[in-house]
N, C-alpha and C. Protein backbone atom coordinates (compact mmCIF):
# COMPACT_ATOMS: atom_id res chain seq x y z
N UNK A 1 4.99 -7.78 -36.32
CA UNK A 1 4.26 -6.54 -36.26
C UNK A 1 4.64 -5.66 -37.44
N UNK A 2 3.24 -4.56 -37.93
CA UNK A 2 3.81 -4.02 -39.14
C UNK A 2 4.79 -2.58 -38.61
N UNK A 3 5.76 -2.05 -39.11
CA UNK A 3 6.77 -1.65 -38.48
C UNK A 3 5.89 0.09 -38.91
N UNK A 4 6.08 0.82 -37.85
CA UNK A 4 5.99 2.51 -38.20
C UNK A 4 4.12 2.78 -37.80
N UNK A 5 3.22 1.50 -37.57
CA UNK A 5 2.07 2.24 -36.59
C UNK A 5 1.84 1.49 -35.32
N UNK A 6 3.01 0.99 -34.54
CA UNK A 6 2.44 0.68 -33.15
C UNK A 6 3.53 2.26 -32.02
N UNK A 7 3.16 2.43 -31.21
CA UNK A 7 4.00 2.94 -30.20
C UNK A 7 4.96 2.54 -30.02
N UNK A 8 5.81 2.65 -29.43
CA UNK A 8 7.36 2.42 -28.58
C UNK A 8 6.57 1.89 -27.13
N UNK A 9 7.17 0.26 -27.14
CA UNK A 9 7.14 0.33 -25.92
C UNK A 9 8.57 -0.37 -25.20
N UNK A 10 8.20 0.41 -23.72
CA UNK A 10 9.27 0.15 -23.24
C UNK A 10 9.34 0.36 -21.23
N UNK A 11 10.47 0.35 -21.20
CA UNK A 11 10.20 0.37 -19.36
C UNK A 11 9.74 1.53 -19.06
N UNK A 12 8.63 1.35 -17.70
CA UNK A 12 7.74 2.96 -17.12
C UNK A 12 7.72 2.53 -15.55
N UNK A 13 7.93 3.26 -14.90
CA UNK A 13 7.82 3.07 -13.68
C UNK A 13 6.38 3.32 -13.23
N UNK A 14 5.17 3.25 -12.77
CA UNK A 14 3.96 3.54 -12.19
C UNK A 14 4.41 3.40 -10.66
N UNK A 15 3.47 4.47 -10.22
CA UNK A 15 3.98 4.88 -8.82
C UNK A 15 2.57 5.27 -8.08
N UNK A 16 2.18 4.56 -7.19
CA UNK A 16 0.93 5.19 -6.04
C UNK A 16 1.55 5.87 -4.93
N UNK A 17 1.57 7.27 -4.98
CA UNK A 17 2.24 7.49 -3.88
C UNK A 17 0.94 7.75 -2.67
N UNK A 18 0.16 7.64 -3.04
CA UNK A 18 -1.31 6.90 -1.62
C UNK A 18 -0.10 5.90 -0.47
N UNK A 19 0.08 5.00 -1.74
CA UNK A 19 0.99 4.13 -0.44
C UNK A 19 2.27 3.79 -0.39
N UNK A 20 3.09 4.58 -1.32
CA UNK A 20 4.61 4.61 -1.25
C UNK A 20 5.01 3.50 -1.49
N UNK A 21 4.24 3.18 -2.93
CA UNK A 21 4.78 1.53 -3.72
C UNK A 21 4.74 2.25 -4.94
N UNK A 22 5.68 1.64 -5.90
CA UNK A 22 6.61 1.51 -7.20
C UNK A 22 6.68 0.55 -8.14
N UNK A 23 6.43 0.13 -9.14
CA UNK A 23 6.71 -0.79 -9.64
C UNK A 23 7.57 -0.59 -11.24
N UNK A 24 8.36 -1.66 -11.18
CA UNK A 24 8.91 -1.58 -12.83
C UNK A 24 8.31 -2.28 -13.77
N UNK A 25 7.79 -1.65 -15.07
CA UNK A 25 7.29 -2.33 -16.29
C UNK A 25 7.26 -2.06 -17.58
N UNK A 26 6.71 -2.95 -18.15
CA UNK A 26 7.22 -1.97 -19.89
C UNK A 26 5.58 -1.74 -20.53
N UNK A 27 5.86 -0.47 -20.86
CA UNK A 27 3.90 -0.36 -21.66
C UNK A 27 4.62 1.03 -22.57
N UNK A 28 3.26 0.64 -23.59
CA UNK A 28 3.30 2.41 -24.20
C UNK A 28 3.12 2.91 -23.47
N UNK A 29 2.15 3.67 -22.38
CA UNK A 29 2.51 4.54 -22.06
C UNK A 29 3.66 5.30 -21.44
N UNK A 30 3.63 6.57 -21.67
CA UNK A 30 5.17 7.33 -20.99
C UNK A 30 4.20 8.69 -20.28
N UNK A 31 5.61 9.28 -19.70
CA UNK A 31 5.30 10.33 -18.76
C UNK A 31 5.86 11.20 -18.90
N UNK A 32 5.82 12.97 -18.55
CA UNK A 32 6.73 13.99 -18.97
C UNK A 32 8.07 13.37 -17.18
N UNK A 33 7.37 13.43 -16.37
CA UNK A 33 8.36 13.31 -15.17
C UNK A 33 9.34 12.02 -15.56
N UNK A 34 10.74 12.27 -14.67
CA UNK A 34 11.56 10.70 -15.02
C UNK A 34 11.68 10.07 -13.15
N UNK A 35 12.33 8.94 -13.14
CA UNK A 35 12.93 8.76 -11.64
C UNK A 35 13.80 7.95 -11.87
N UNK A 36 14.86 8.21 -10.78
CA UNK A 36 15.86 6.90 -11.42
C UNK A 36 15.56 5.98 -10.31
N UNK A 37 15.31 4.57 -10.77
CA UNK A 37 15.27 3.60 -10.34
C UNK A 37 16.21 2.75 -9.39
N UNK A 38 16.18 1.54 -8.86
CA UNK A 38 16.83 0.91 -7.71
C UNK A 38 18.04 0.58 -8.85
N UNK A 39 18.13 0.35 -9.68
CA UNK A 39 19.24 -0.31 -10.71
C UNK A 39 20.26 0.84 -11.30
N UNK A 40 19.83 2.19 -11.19
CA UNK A 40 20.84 3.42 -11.46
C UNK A 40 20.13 4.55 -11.92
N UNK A 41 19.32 3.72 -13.25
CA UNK A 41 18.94 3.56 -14.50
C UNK A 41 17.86 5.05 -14.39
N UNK A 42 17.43 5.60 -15.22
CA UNK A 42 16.28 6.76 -15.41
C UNK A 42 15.21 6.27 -15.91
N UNK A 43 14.09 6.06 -15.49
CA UNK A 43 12.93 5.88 -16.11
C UNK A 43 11.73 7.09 -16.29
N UNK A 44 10.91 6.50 -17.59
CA UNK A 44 9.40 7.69 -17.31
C UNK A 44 8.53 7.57 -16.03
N UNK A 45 8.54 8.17 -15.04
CA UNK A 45 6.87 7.96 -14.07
C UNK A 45 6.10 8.28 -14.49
N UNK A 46 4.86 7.47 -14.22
CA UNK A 46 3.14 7.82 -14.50
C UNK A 46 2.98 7.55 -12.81
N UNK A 47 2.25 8.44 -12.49
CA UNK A 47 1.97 8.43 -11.29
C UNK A 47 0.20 8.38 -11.46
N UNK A 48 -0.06 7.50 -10.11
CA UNK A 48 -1.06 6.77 -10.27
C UNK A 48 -2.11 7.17 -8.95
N UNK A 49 -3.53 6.79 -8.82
CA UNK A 49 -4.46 7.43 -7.57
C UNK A 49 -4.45 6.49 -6.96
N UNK A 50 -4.52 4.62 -7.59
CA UNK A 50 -4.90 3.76 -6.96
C UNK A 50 -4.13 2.34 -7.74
N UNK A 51 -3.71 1.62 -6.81
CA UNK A 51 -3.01 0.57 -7.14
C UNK A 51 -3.40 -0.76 -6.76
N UNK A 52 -2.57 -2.12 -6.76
CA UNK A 52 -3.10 -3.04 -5.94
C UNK A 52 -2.35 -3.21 -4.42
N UNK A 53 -1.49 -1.70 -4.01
CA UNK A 53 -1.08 -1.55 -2.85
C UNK A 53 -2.07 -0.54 -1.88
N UNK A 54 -3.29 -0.05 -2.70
CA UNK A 54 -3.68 0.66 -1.91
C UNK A 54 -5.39 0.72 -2.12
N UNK A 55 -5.72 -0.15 -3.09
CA UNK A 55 -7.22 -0.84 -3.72
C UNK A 55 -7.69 -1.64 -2.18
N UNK A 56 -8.73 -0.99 -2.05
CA UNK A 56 -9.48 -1.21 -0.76
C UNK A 56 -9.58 -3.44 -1.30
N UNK A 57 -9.94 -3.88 -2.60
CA UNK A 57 -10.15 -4.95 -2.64
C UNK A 57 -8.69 -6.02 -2.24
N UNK A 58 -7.76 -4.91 -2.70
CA UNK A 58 -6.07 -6.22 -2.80
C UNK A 58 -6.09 -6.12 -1.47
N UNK A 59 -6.08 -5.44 -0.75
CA UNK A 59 -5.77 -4.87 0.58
C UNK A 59 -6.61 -5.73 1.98
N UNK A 60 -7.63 -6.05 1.13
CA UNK A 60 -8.51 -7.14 1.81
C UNK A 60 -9.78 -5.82 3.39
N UNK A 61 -9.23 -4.67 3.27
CA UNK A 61 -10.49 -3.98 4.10
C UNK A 61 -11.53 -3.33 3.02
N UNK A 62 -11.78 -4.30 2.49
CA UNK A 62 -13.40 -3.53 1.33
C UNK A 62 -14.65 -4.26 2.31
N UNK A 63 -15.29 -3.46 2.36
CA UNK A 63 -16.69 -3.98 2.93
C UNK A 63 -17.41 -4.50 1.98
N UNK A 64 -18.14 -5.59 2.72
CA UNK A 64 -19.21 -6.52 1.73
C UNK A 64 -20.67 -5.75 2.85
N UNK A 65 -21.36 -4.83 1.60
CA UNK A 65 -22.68 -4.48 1.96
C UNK A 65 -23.73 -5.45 1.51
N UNK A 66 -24.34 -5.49 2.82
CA UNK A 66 -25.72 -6.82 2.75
C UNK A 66 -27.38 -5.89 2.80
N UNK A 67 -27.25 -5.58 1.21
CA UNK A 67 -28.46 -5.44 0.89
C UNK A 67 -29.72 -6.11 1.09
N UNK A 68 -29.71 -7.46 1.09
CA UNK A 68 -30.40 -8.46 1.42
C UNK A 68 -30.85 -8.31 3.01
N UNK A 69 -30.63 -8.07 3.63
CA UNK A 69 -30.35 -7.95 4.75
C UNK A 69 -31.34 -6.76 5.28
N UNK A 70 -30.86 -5.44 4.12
CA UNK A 70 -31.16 -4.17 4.94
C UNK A 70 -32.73 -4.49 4.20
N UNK A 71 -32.94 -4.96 3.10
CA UNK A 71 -34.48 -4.96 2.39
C UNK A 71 -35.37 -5.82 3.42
N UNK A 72 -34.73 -6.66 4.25
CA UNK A 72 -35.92 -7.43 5.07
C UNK A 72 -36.07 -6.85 6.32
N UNK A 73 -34.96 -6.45 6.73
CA UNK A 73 -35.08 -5.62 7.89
C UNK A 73 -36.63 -4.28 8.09
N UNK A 74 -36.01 -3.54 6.84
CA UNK A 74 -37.15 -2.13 6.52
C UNK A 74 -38.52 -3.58 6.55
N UNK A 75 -38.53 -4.23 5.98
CA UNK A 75 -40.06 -5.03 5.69
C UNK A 75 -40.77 -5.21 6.99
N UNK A 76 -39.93 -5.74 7.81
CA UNK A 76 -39.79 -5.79 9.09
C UNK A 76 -40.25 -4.73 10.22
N UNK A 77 -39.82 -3.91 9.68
CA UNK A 77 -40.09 -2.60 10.80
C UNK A 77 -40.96 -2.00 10.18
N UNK A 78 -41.25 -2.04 8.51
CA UNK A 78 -42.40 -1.05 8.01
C UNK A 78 -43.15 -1.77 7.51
N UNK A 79 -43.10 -2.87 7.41
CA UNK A 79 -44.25 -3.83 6.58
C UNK A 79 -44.09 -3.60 5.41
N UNK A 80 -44.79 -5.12 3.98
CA UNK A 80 -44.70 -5.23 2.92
C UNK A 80 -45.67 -4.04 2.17
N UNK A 81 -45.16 -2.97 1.47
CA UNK A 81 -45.91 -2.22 0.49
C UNK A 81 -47.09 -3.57 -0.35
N UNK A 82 -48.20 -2.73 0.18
CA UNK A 82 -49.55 -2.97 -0.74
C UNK A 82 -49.74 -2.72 -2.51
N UNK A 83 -49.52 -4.10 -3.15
CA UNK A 83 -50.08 -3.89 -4.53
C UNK A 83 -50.77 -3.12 -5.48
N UNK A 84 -51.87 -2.06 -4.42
CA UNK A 84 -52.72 -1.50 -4.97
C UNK A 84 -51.70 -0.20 -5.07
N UNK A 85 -50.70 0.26 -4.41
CA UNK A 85 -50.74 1.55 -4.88
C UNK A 85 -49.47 1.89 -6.02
C-alpha cells in the first residue's frame, strides 16, 4: 500500500444496543465514544440501529409477503379490469 493516503485501521467495537450484542473488529472507521472491552483493553464504539443480532432477516421472524396471492384474490372478488378503459 502507498504509505500517507489510506486511513488507520484498526480495532472498533460496533454495538446494537436494540439487542445488547457487541462485537470486536478492525475497520477505518472510529468513534468519539470508547468502551473497554472483555480483554481490559479500551476501544472506539460506533454504535449501531441494526445488526445481524437484531435484522428481522438473521433472526429468521421476517415475513415473506405473497403478492401473488393478494393480486388473484382482488381478481377474484372484483373481477379482471376490462382492456377498454
Amino acid at each position: 500500500m502507498k504509505p500517507g493516503i489510506h486511513p488507520p485501521y484498526g480495532p472498533v467495537v460496533f454495538r446494537d444496543r436494540a439487542a445488547g450484542y457487541a462485537f470486536l473488529t478492525r475497520s477505518t472507521a472510529t468513534g468519539d465514544k470508547t468502551v473497554v472491552w472483555e480483554d481490559g483493553n479500551t476501544y472506539p464504539v460506533i454504535d449501531v440501529e441494526i445488526s445481524s443480532a437484531s435484522h428481522p432477516f438473521y433472526t429468521g421472524t421476517a415475513r415473506v409477503l405473497d403478492t401473488a396471492g393478494r393480486v388473484e384474490r382482488f381478481e377474484r372478488r372484483y373481477g379482471k379490469r376490462g382492456g377498454g378503459r
